[in-house]
C-alpha atoms as a PDB file:
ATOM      1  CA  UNK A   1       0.000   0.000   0.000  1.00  0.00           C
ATOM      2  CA  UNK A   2       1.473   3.301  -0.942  1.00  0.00           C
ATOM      3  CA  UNK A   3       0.193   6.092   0.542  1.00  0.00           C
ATOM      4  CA  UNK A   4       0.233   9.432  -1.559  1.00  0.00           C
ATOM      5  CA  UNK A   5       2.777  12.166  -0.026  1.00  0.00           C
ATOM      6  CA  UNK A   6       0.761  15.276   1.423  1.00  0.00           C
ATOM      7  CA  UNK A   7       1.770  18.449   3.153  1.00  0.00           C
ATOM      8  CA  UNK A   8       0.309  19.393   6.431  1.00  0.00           C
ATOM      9  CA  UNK A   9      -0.705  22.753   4.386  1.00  0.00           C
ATOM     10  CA  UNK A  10      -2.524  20.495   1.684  1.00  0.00           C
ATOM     11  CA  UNK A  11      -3.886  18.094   4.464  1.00  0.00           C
ATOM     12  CA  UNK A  12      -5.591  21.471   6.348  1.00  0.00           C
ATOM     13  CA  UNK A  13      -6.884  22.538   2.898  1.00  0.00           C
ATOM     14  CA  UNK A  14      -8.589  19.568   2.059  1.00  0.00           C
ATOM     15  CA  UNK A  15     -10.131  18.926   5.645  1.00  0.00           C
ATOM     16  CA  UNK A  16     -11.698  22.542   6.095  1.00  0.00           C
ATOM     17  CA  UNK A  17     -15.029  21.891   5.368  1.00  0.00           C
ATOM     18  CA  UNK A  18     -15.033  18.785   6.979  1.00  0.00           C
ATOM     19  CA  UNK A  19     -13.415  20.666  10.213  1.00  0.00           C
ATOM     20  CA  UNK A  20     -15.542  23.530   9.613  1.00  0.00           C
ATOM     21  CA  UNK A  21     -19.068  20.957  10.134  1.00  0.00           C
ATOM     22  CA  UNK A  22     -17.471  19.448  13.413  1.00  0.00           C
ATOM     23  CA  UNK A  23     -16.971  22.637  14.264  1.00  0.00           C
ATOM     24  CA  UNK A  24     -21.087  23.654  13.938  1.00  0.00           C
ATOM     25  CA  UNK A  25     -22.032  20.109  15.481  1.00  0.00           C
ATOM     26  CA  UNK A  26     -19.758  20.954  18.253  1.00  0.00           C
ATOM     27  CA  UNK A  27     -21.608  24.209  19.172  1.00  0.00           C
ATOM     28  CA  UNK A  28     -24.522  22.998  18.828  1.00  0.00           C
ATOM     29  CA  UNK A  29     -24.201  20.045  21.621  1.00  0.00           C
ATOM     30  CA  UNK A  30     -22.969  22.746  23.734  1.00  0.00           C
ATOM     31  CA  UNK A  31     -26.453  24.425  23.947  1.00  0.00           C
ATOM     32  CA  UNK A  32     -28.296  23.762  27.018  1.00  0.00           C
ATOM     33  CA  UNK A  33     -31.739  24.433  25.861  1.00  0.00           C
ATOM     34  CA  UNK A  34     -34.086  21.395  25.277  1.00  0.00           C
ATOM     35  CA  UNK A  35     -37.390  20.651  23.643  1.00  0.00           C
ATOM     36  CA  UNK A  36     -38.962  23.925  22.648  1.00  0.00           C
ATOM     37  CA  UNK A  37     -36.454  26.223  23.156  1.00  0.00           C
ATOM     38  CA  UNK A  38     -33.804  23.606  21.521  1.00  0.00           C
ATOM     39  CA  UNK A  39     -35.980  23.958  18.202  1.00  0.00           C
ATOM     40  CA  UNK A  40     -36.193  27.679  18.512  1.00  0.00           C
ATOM     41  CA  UNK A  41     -32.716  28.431  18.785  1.00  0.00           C
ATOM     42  CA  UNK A  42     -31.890  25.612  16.016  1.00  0.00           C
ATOM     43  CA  UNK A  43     -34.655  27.611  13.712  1.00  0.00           C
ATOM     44  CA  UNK A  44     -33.005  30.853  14.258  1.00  0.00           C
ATOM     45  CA  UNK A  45     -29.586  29.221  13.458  1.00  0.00           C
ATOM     46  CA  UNK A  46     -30.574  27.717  10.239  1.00  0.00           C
ATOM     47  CA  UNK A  47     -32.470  31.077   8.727  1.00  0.00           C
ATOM     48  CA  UNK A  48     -29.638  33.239  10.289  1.00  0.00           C
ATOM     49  CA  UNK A  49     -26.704  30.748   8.036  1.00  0.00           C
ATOM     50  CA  UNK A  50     -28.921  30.990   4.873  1.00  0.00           C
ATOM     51  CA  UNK A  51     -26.471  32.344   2.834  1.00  0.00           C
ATOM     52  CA  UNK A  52     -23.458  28.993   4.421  1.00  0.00           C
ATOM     53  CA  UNK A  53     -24.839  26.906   1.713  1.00  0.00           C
ATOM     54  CA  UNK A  54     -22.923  24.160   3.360  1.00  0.00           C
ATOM     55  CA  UNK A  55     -23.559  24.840   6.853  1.00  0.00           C
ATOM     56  CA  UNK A  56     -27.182  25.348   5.824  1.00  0.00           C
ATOM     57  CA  UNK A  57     -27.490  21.799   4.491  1.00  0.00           C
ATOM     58  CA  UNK A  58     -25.915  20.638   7.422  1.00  0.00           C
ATOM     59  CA  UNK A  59     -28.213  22.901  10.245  1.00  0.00           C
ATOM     60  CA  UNK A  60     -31.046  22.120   8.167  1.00  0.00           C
ATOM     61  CA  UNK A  61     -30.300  18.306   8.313  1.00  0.00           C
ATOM     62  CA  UNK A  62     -29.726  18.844  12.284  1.00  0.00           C
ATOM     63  CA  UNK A  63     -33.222  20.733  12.611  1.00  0.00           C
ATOM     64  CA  UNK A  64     -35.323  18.356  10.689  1.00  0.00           C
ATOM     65  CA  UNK A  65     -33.762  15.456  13.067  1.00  0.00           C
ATOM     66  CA  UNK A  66     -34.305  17.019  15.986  1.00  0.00           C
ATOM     67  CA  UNK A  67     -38.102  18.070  14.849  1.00  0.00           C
ATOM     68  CA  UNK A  68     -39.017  14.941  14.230  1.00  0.00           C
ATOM     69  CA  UNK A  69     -39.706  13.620  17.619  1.00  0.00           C
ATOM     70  CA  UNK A  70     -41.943  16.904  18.320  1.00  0.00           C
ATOM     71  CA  UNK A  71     -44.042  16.666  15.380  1.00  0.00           C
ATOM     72  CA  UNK A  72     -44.268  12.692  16.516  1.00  0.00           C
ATOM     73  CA  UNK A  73     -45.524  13.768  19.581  1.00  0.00           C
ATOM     74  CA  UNK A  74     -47.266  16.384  18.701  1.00  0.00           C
ATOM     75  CA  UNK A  75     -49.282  14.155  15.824  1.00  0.00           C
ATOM     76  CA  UNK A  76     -49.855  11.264  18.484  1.00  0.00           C
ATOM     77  CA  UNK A  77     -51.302  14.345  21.259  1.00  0.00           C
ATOM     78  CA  UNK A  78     -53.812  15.551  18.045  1.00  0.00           C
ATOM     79  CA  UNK A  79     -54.964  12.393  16.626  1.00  0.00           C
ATOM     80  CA  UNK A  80     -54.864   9.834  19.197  1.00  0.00           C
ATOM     81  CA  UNK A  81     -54.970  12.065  22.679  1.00  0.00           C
ATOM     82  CA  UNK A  82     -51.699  10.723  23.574  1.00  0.00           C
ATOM     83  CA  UNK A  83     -49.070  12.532  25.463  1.00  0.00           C
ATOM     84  CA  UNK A  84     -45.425  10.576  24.731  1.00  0.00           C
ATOM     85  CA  UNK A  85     -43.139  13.561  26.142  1.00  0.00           C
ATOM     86  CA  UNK A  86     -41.216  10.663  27.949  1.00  0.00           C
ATOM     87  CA  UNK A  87     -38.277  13.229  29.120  1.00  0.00           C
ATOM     88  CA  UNK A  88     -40.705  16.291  29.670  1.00  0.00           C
ATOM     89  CA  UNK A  89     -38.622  18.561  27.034  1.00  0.00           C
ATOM     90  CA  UNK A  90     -42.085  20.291  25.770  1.00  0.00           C
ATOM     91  CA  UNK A  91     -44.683  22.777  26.817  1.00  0.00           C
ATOM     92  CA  UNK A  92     -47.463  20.160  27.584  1.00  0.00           C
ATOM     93  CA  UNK A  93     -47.708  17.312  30.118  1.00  0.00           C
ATOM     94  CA  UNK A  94     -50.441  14.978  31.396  1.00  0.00           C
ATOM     95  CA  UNK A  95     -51.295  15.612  34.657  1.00  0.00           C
ATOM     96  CA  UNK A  96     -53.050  12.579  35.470  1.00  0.00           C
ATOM     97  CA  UNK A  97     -54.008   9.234  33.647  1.00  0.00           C
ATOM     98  CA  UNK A  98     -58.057  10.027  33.535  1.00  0.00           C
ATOM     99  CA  UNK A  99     -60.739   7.962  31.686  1.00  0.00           C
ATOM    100  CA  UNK A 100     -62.795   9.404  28.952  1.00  0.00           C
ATOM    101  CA  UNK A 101     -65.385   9.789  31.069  1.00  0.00           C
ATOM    102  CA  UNK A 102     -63.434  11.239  34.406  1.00  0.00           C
ATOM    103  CA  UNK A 103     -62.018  14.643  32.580  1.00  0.00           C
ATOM    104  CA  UNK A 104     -64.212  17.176  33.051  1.00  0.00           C
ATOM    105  CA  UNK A 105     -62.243  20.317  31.836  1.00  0.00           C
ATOM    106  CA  UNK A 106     -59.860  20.206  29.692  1.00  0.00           C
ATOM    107  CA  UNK A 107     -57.088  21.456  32.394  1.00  0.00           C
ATOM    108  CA  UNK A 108     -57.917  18.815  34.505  1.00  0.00           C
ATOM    109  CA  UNK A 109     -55.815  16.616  31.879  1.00  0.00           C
ATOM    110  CA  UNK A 110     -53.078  18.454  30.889  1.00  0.00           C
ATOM    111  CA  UNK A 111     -51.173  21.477  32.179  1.00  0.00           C
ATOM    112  CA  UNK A 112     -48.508  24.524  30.818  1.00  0.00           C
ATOM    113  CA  UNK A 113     -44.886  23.623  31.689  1.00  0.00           C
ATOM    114  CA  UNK A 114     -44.252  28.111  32.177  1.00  0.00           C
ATOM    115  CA  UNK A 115     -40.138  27.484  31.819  1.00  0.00           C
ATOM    116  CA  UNK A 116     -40.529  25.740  28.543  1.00  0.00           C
ATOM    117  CA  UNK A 117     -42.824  28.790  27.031  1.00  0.00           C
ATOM    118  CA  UNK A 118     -40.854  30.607  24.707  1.00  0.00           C
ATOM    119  CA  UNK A 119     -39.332  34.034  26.090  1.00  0.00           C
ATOM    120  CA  UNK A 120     -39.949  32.374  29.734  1.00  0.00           C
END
């Protein structure tokens, strides 16, 4: 096996889009928001980098990964009446597991989390 000859120089040329990704992913596991806020600052990121065609593809591959579960959840919640926030990242949660025919009101069944409201 013979291994081409390349300079440091050439080696940090070829790599810098590559570095400049990890770089992005890197920040972005640094962020300590989660659920709602996590999306929102994600969103922000992506339509601030626009004009980064490559670090657009790669925050707008990021986002849509990260939505996923929420729009899961969120489609489960609408159709079915579900609530599958296992880690209680969102703004909703089920206070109590009521029958049909036990809820009364509405906010007898599910309640606000106020620190996951946007701007909170």
């Amino acid at each position: 096996l013979k291994l081409p000859k390349i300079t440091l120089l050439e080696l940090m040329t070829q790599t810098t889009s590559l570095r400049d990704q990890l770089t992005a992913v890197v920040g972005i596991c640094q962020v300590e928001e989660l659920g709602v806020g996590l999306l929102d600052y994600l969103s922000s990121l992506t339509q601030a980098n626009e004009g980064d065609a490559e670090y657009a593809v790669l925050l707008r591959m990021v986002f849509k990964k990260t939505f996923k579960p929420f729009l899961e959840m969120l489609r489960n919640f609408v159709y079915f009446g579900e609530m599958s926030d296992v880690f209680g990242e969102f703004v909703l949660y089920e206070k109590a597991q009521l029958g049909m025919f036990e809820v009364g009101n509405f906010r007898d069944l599910l309640g606000f989390r106020s620190n996951k409201i946007l701007g909170s």
